[in-house]
Protein backbone atom coordinates (compact mmCIF):
# COMPACT_ATOMS: atom_id res chain seq x y z
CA UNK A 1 -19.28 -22.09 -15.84
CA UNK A 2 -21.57 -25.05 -17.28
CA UNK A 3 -21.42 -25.09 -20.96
CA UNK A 4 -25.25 -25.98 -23.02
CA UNK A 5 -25.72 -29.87 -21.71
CA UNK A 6 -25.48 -28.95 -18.47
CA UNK A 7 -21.92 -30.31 -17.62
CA UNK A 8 -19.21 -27.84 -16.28
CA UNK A 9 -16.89 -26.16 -18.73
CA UNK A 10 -13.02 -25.72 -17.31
CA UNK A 11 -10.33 -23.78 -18.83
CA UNK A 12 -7.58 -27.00 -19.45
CA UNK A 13 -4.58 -24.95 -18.79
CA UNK A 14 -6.26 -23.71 -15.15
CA UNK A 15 -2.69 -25.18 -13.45
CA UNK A 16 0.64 -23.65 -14.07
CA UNK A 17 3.42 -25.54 -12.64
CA UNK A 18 6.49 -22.87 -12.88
CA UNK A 19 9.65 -24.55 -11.20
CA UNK A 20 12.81 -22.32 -10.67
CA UNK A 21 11.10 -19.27 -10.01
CA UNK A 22 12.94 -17.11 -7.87
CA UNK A 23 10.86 -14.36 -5.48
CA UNK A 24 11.83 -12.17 -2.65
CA UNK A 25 13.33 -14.26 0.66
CA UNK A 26 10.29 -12.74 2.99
CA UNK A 27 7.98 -14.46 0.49
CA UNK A 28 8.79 -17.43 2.42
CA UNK A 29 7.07 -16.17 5.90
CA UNK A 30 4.07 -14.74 3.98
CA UNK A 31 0.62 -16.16 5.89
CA UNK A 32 -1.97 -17.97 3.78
CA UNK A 33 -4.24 -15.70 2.23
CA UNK A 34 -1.69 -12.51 2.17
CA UNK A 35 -1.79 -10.67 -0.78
CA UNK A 36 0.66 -10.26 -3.44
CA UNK A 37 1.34 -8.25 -6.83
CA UNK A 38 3.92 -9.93 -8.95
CA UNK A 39 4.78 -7.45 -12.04
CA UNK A 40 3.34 -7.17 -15.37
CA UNK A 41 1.69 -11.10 -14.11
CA UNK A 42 -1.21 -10.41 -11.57
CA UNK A 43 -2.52 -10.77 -8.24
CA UNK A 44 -1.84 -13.68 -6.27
CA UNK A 45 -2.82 -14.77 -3.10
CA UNK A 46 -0.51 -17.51 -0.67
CA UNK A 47 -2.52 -21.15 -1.42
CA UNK A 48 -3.10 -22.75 2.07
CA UNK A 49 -0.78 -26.11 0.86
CA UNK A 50 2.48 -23.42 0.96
CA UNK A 51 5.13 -24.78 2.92
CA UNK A 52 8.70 -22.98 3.22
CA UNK A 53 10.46 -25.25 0.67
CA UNK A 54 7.10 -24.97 -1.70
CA UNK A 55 5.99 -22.10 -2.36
CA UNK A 56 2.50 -21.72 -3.97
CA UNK A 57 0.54 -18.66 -5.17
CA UNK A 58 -2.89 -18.75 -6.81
CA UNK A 59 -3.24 -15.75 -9.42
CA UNK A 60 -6.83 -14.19 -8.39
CA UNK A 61 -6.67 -11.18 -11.19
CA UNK A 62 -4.22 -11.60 -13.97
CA UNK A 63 -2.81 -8.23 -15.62
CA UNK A 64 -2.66 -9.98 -18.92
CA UNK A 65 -4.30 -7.26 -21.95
CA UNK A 66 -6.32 -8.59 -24.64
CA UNK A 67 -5.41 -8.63 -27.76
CA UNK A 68 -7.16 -6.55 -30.40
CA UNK A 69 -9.46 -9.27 -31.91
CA UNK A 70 -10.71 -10.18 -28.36
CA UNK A 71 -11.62 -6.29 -27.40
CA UNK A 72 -14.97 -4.95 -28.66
CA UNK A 73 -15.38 -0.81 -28.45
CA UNK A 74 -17.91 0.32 -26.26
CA UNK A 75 -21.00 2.01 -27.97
């Protein structure tokens, strides 16, 4: 998204770093790209830079709801 001057607009928390997290062992042998829901979170996909002692999802839909004062009612 560019924002009025032209220059591009990022969200500044776009990178969660979540040590500790524990999944399911076949996790670990998932392919790059594969396709994951992780409850109540999102859907992730396996980055490409995954390795089996790094694990690293990128969250393509998040499952988040919005809060009252962000949802407008249709007409």
């Amino acid at each position: 998204m560019r924002d009025v001057d032209g220059g591009l607009h990022l969200n500044p928390d776009w990178l969660d770093h979540l040590p500790g997290c524990l999944t399911e062992p076949g996790l670990r042998h998932a392919p790059t790209g594969a396709r994951f829901e992780f409850k109540g979170q999102g859907y992730f996909c396996v980055y490409p830079d995954t390795t089996l002692g790094r694990l690293i999802f990128n969250r393509t839909v998040s499952l988040k709801t919005l809060g009252p004062e962000i949802q407008k009612p249709r007409p």
